[in-house]
C-alpha atoms as a PDB file:
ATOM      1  CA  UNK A   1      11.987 -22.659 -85.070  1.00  0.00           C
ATOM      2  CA  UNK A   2       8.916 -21.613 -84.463  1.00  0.00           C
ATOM      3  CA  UNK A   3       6.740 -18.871 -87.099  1.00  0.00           C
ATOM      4  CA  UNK A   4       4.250 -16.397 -86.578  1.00  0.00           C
ATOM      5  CA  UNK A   5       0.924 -16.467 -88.919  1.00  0.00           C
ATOM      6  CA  UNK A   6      -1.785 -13.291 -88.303  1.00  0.00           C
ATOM      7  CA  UNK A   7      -5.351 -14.535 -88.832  1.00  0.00           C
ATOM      8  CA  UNK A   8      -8.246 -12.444 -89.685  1.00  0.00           C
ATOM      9  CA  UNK A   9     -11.579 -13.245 -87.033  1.00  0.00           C
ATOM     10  CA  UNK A  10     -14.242 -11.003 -89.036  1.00  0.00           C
ATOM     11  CA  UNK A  11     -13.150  -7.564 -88.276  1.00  0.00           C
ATOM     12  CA  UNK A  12      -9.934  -8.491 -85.885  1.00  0.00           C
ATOM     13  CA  UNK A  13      -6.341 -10.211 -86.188  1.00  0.00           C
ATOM     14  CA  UNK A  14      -4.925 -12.478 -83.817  1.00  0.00           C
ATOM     15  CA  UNK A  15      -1.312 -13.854 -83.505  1.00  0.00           C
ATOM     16  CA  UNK A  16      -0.823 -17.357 -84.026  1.00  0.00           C
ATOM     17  CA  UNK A  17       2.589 -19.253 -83.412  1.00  0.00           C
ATOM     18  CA  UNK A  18       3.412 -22.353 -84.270  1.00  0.00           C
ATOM     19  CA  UNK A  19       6.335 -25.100 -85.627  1.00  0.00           C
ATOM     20  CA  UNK A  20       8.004 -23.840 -88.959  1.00  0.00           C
ATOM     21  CA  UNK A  21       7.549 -26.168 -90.789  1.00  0.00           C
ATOM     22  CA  UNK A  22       3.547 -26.883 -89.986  1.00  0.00           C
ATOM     23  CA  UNK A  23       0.661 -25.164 -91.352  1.00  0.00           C
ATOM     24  CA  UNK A  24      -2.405 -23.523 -89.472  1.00  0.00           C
ATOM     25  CA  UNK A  25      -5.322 -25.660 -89.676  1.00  0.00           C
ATOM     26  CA  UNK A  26      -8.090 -23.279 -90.230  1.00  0.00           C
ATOM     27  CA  UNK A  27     -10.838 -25.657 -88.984  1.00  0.00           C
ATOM     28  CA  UNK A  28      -9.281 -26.547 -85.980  1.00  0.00           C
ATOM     29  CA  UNK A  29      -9.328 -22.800 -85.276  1.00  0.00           C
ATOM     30  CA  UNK A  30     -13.190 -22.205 -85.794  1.00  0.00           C
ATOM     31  CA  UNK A  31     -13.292 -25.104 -82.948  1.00  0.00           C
ATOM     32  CA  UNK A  32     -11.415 -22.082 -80.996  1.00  0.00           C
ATOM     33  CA  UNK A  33     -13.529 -18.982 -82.528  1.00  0.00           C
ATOM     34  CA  UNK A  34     -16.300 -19.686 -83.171  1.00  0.00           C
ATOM     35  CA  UNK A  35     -17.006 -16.743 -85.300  1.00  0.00           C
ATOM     36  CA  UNK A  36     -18.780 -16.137 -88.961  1.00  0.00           C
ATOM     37  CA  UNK A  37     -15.324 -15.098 -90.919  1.00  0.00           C
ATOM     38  CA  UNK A  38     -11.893 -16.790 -90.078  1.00  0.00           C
ATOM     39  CA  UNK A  39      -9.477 -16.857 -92.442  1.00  0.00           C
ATOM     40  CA  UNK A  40      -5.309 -15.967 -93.344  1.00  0.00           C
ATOM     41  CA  UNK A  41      -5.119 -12.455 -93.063  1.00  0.00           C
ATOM     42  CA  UNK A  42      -3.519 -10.864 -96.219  1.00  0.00           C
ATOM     43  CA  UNK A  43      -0.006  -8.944 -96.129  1.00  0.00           C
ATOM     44  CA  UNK A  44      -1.607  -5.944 -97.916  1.00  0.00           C
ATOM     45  CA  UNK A  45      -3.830  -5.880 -94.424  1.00  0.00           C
ATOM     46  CA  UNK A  46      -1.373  -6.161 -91.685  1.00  0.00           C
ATOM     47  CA  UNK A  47       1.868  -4.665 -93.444  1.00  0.00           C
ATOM     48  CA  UNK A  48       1.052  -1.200 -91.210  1.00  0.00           C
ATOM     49  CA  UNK A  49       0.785  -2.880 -88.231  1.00  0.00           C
ATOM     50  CA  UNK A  50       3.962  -4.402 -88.331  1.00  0.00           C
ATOM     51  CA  UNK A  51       6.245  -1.448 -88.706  1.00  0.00           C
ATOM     52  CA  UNK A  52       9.161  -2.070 -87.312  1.00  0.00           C
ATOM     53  CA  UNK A  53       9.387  -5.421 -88.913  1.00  0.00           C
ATOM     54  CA  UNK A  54       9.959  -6.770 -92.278  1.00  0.00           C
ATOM     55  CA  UNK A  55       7.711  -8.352 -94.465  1.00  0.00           C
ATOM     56  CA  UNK A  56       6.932 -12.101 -93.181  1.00  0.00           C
ATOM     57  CA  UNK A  57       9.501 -11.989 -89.912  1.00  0.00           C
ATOM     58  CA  UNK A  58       7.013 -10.781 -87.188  1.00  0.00           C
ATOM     59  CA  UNK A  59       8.382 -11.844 -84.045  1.00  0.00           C
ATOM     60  CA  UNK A  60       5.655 -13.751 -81.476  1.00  0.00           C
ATOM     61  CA  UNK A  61       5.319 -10.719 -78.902  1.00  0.00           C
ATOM     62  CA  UNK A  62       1.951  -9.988 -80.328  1.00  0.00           C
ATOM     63  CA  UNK A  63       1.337  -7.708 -76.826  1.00  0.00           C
ATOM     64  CA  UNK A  64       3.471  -4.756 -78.593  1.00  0.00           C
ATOM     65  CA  UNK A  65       1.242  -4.788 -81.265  1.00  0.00           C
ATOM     66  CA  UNK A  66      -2.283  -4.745 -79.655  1.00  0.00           C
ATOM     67  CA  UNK A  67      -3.009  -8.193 -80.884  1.00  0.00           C
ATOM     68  CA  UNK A  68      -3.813 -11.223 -78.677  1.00  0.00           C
ATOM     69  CA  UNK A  69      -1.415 -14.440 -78.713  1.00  0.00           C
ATOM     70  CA  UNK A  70      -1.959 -18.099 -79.258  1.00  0.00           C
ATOM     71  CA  UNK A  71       0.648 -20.344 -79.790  1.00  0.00           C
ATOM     72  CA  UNK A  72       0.093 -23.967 -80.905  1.00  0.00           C
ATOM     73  CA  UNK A  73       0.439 -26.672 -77.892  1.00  0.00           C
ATOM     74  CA  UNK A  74       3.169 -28.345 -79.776  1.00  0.00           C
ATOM     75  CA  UNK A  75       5.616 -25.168 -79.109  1.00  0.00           C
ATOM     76  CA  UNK A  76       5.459 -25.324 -75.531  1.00  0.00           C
ATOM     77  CA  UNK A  77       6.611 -28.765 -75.741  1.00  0.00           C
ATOM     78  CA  UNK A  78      10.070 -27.575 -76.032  1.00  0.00           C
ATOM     79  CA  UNK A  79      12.337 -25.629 -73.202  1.00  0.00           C
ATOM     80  CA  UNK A  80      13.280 -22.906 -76.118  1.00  0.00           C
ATOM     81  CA  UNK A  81      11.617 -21.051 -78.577  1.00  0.00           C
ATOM     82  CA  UNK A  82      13.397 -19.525 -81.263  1.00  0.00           C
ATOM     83  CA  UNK A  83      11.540 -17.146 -83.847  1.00  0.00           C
ATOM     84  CA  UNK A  84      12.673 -14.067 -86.306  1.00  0.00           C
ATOM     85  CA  UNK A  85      13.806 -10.733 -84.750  1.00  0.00           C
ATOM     86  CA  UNK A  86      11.678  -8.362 -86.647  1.00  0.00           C
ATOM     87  CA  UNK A  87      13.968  -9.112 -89.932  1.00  0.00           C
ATOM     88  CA  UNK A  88      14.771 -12.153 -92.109  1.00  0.00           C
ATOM     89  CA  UNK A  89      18.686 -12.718 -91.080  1.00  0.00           C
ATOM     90  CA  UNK A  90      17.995 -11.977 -86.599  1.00  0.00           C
ATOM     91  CA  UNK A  91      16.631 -14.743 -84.720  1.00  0.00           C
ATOM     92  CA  UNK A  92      15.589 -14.797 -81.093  1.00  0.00           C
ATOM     93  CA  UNK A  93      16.489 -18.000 -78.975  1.00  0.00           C
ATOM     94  CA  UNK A  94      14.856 -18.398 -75.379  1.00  0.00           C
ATOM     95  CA  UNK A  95      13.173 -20.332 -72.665  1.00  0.00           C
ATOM     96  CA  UNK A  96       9.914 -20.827 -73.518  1.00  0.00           C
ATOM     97  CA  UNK A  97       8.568 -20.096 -70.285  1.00  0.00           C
ATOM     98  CA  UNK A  98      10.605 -16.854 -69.955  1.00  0.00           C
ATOM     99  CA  UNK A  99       8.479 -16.124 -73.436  1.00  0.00           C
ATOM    100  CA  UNK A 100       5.181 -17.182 -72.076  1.00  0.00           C
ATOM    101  CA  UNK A 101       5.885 -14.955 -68.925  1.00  0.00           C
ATOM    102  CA  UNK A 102       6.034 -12.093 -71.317  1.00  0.00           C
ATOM    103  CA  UNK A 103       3.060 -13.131 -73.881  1.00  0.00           C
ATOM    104  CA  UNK A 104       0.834 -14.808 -71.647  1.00  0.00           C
ATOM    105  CA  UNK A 105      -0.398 -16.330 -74.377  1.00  0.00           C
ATOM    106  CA  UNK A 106      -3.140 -18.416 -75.254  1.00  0.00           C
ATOM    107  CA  UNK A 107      -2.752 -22.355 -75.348  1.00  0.00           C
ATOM    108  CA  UNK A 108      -4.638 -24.423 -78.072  1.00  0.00           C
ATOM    109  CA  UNK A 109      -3.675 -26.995 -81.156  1.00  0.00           C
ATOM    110  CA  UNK A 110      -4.125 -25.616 -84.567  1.00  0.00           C
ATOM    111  CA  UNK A 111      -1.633 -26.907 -85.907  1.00  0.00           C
ATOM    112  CA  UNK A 112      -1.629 -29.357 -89.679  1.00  0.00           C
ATOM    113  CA  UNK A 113       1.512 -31.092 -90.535  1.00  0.00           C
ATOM    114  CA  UNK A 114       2.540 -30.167 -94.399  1.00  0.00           C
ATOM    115  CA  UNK A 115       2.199 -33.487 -95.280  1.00  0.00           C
ATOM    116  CA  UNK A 116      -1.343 -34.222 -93.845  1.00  0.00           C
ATOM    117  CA  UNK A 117      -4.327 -34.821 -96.836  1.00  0.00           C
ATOM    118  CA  UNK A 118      -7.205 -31.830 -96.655  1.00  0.00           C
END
């Protein structure tokens, strides 16, 4: 199962996807931007951009939002991809390259297991 988690890059959002059950490691992601500000982006700041969804079950296709993609190396290690449909009890299963087709997105490791020590 993979998760979506919006980040704030000064004044922008990207869309970041990556395993469940892992956290985004915000230093490996200045490696990627490297920008002034980077940092979780707050519901209160993306809840209108998300209409159509609900609250914490954005589904990956960041392209019908106007926000870029990048999904953690560890996802495309897999043949599927399953995510949340837009709402807490629909899921999505499918190929992962069928996804990436669609996306296009971004490649890069960001990834921090739960367990790891900060």
């Amino acid at each position: 199962m993979a998760k979506v988690v919006i980040v704030k890059l000064d004044d922008r959002f990207v869309m970041t996807v990556l395993p469940a059950s892992w956290n985004v490691d915000l230093n490996r992601l200045r490696d990627i931007f490297p920008i002034r500000h980077l940092r979780l982006a707050r519901e209160s700041q993306i809840t209108g951009q998300f209409p159509d969804c609900e609250g914490g079950a954005v589904p990956p296709f960041g392209t019908l939002y106007g926000l870029p993609v990048y999904v953690d190396r560890s996802v495309t290690e897999d043949e599927e991809i399953v995510f949340q449909a837009g709402t807490h009890s629909d899921a999505i299963r499918m190929r992962y390259i069928d996804f990436s087709t669609l996306v296009f997105p971004v490649v890069a490791e960001f990834y921090r297991s739960p367990c790891a020590v900060r």
